[in-house]
PDB file of N, CA and C in Angstrom:
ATOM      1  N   UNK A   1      33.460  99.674 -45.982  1.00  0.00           N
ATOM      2  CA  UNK A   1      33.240  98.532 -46.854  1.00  0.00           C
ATOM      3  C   UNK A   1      33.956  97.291 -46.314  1.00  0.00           C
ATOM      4  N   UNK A   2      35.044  97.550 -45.409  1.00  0.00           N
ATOM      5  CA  UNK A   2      35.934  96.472 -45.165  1.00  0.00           C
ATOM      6  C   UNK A   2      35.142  95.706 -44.155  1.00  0.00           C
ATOM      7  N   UNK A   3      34.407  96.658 -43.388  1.00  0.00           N
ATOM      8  CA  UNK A   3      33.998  96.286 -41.954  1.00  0.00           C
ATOM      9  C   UNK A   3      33.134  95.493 -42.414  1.00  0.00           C
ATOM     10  N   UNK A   4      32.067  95.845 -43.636  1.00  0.00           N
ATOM     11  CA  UNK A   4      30.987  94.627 -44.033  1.00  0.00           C
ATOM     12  C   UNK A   4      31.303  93.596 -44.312  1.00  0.00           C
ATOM     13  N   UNK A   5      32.592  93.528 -45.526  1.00  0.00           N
ATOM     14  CA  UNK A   5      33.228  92.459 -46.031  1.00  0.00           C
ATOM     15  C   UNK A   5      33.424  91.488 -44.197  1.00  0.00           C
ATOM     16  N   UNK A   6      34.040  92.389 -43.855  1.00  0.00           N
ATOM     17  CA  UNK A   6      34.362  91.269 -42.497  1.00  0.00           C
ATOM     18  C   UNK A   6      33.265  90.755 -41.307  1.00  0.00           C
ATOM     19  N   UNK A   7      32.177  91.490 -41.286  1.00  0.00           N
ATOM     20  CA  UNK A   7      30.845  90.989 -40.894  1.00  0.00           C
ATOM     21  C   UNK A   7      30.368  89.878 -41.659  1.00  0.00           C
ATOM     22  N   UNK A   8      30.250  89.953 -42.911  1.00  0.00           N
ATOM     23  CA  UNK A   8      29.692  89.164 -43.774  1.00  0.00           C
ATOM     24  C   UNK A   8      30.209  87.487 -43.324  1.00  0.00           C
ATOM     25  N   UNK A   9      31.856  88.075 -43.131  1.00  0.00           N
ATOM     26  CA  UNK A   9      32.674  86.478 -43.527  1.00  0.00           C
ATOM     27  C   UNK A   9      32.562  85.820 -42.232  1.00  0.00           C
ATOM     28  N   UNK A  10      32.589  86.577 -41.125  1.00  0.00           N
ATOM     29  CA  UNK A  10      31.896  86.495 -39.630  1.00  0.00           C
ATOM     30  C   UNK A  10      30.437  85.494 -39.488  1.00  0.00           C
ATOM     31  N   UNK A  11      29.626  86.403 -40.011  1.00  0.00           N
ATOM     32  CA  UNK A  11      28.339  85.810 -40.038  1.00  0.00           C
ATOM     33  C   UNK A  11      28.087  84.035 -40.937  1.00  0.00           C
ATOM     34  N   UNK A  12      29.211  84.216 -41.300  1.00  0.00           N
ATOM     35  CA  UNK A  12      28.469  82.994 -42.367  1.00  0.00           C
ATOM     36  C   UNK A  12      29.569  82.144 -43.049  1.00  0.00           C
ATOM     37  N   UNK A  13      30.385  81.943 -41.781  1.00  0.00           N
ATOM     38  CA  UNK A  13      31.754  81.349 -41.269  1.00  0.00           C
ATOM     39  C   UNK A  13      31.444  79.701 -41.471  1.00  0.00           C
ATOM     40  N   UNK A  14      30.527  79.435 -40.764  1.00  0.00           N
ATOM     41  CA  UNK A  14      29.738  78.487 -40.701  1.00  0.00           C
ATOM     42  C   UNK A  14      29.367  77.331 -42.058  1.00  0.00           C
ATOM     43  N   UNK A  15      29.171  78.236 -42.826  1.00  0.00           N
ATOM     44  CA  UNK A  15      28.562  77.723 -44.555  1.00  0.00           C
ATOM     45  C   UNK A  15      29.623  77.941 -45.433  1.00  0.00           C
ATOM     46  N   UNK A  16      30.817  78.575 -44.692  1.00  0.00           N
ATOM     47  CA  UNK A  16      31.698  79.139 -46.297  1.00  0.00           C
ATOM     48  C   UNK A  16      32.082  77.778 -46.623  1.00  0.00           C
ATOM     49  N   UNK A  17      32.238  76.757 -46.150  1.00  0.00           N
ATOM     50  CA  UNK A  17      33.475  75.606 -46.690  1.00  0.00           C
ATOM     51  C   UNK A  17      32.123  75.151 -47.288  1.00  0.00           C
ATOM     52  N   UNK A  18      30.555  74.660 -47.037  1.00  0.00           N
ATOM     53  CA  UNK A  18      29.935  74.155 -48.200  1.00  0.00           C
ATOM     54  C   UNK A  18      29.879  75.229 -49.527  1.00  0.00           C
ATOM     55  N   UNK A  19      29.229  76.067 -49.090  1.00  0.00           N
ATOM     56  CA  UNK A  19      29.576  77.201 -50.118  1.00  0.00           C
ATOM     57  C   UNK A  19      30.310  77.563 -51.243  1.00  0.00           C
ATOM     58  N   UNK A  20      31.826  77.181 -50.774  1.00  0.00           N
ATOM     59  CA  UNK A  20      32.247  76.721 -52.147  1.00  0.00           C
ATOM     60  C   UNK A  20      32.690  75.722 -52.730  1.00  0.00           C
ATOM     61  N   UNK A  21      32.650  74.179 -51.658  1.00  0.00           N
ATOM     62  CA  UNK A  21      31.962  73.278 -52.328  1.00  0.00           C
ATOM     63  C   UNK A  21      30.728  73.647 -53.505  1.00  0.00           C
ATOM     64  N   UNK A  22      30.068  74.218 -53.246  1.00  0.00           N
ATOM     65  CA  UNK A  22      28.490  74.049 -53.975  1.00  0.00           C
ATOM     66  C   UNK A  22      29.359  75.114 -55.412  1.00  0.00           C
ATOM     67  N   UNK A  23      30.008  76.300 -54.710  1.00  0.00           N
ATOM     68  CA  UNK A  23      30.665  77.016 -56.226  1.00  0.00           C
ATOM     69  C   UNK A  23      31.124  76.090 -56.801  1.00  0.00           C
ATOM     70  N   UNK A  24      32.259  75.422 -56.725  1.00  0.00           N
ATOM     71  CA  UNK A  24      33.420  74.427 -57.297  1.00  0.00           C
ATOM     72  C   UNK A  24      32.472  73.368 -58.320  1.00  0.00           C
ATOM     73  N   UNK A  25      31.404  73.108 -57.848  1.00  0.00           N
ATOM     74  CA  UNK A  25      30.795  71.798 -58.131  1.00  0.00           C
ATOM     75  C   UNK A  25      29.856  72.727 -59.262  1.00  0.00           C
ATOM     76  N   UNK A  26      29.246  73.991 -59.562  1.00  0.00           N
ATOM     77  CA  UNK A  26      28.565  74.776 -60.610  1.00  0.00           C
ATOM     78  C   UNK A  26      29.402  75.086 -61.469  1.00  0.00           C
ATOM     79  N   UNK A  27      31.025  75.115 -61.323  1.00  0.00           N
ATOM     80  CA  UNK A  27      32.096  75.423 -62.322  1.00  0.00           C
ATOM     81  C   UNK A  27      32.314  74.281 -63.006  1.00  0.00           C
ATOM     82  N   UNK A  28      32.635  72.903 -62.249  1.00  0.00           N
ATOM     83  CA  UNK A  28      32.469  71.503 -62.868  1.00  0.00           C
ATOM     84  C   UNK A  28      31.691  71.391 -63.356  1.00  0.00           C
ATOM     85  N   UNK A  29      30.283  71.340 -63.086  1.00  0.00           N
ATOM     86  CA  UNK A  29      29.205  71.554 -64.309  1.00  0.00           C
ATOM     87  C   UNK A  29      28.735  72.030 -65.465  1.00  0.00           C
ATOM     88  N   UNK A  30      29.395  73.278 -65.344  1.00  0.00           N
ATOM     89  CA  UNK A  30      29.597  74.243 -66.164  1.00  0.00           C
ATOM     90  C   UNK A  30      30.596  73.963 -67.416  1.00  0.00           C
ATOM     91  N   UNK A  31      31.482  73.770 -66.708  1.00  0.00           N
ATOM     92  CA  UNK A  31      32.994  73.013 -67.789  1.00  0.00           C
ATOM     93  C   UNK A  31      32.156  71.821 -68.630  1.00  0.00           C
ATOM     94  N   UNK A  32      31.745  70.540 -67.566  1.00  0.00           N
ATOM     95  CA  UNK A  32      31.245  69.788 -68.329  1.00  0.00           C
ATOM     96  C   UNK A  32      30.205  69.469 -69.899  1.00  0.00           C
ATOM     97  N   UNK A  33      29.231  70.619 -69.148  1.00  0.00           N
ATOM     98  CA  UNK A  33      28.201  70.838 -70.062  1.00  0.00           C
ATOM     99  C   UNK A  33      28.944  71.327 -71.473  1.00  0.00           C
ATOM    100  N   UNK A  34      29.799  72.538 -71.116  1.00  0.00           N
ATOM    101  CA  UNK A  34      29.991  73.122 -72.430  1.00  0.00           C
ATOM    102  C   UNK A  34      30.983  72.272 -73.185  1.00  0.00           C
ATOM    103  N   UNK A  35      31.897  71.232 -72.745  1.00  0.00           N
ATOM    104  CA  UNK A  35      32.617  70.474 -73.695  1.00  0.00           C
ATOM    105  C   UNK A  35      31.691  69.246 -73.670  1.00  0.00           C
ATOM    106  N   UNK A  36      30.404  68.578 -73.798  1.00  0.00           N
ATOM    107  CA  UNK A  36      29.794  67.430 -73.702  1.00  0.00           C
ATOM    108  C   UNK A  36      29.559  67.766 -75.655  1.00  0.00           C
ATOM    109  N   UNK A  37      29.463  68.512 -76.172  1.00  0.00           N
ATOM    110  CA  UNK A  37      28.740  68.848 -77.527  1.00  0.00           C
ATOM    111  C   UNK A  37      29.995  68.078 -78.659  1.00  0.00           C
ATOM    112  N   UNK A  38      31.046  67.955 -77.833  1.00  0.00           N
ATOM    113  CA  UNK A  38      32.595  68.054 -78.353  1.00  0.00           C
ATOM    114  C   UNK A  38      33.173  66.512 -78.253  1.00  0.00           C
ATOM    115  N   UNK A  39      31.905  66.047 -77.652  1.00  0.00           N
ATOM    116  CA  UNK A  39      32.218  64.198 -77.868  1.00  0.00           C
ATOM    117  C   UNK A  39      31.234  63.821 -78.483  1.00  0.00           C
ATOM    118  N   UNK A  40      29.996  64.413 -79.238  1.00  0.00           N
ATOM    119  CA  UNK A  40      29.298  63.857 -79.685  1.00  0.00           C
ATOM    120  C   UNK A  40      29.531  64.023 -81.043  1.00  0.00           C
TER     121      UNK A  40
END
């Protein structure tokens, strides 16, 4: 399992830093949305 985990992070080394840009930015959204109800 380790060896995949470490293929995986290998393979796609490349995209991880947008990647979780793009996570970080669906959690901000996420946060946002659900307290937007809470200013209106």
């Amino acid at each position: 399992m380790m060896t995949q985990f470490r293929t995986a992070l290998h393979r796609s080394r490349d995209t991880l830093l947008q990647d979780a840009i793009g996570a970080g930015a669906l959690v901000v959204m996420l946060l946002v949305g659900l307290h937007v109800p809470a200013f209106i």
